[in-house]
C-alpha atoms as a PDB file:
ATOM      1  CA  UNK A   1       0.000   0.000   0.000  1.00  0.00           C
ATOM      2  CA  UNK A   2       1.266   3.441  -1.070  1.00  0.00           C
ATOM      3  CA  UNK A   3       2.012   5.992   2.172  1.00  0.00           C
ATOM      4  CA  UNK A   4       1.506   8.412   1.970  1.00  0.00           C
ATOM      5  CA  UNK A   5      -1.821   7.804   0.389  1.00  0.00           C
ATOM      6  CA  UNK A   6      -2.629   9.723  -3.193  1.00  0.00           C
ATOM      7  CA  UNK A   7      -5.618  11.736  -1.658  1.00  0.00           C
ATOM      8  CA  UNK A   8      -3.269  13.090   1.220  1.00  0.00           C
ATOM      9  CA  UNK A   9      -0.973  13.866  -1.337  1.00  0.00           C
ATOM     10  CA  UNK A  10      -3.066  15.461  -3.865  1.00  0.00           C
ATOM     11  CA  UNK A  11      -4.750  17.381  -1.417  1.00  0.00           C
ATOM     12  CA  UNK A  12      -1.137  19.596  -1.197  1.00  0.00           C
ATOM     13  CA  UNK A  13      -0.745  19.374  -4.683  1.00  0.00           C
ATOM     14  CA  UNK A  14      -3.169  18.720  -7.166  1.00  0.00           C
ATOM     15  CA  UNK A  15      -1.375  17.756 -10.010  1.00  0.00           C
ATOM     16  CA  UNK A  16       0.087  13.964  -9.974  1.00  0.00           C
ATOM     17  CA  UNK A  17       2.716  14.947 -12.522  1.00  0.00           C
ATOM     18  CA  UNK A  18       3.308  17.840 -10.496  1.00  0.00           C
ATOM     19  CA  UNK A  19       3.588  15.203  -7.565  1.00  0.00           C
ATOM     20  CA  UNK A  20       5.542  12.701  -9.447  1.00  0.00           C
ATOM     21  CA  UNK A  21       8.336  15.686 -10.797  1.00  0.00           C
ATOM     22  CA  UNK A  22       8.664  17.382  -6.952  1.00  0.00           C
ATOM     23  CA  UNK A  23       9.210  14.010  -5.067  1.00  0.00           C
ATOM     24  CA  UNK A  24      11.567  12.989  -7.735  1.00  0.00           C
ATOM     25  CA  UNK A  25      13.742  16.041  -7.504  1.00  0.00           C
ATOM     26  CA  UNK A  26      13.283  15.999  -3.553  1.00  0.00           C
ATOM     27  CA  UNK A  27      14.441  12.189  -3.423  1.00  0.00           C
ATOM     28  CA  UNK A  28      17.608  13.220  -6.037  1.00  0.00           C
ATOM     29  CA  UNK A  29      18.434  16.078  -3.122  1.00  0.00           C
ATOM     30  CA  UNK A  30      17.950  13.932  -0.286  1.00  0.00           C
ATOM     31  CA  UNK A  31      20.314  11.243  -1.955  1.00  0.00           C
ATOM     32  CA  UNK A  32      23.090  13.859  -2.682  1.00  0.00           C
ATOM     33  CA  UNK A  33      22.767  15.525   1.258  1.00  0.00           C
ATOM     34  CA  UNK A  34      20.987  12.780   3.447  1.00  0.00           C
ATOM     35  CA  UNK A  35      21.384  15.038   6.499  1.00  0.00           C
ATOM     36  CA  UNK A  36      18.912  17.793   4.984  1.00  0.00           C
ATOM     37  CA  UNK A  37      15.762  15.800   6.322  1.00  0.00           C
ATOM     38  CA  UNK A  38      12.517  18.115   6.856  1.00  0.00           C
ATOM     39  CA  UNK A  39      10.595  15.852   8.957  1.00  0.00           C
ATOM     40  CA  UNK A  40      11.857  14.240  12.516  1.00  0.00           C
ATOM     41  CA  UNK A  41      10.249  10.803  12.017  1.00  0.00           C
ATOM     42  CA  UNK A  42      10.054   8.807   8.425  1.00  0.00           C
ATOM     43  CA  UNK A  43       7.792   5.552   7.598  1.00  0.00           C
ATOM     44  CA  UNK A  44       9.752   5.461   4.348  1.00  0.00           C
ATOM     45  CA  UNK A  45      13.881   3.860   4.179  1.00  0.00           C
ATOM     46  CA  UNK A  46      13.943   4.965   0.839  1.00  0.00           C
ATOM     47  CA  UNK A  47      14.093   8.680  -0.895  1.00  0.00           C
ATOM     48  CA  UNK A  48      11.357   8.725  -2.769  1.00  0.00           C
ATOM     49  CA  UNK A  49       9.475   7.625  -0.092  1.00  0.00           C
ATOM     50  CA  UNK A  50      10.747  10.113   2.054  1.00  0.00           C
ATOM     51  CA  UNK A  51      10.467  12.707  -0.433  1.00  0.00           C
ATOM     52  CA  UNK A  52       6.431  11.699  -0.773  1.00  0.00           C
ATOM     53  CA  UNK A  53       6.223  11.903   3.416  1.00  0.00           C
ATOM     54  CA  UNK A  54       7.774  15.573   3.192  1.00  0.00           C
ATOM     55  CA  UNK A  55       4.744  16.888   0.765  1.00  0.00           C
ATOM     56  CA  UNK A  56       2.179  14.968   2.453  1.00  0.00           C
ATOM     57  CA  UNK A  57       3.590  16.974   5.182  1.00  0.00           C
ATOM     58  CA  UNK A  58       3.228  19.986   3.611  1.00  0.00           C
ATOM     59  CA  UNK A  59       7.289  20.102   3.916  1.00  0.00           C
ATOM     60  CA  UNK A  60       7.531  20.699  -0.066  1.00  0.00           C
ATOM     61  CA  UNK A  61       6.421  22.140  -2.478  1.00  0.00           C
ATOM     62  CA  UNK A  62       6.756  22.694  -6.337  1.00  0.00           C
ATOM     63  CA  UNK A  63       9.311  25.449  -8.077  1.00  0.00           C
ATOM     64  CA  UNK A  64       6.548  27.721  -9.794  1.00  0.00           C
ATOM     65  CA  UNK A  65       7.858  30.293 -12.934  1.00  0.00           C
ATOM     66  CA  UNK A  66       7.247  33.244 -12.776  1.00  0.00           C
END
């Protein structure tokens, strides 16, 4: 099962390309500096995971162009 769920995630962003492009940047940062963790507690061992945890948390968001 998928945690954080979609509808927790989509409720912070409503796009799930949007969604899929921020958590796979976030995961790429958090691989390069693994001590730059938003959140004190994880569910997640992996990146990705973690990077999913951090919007769901309201921890990240996506760049916007002006």
């Amino acid at each position: 099962m998928l945690y954080p769920p979609l509808n927790d995630l989509t409720s912070k962003i409503t796009s799930k390309y949007l969604i899929a492009t921020t958590a796979a940047k976030r995961a790429r940062e958090l691989d390069e500096h693994p001590n730059s963790t938003l959140l004190n507690k994880y569910n997640s061992e992996k990146s990705v995971g973690k990077a999913l945890e951090e919007i769901a948390g309201g921890e990240v968001y996506p760049e916007t162009t002006k």
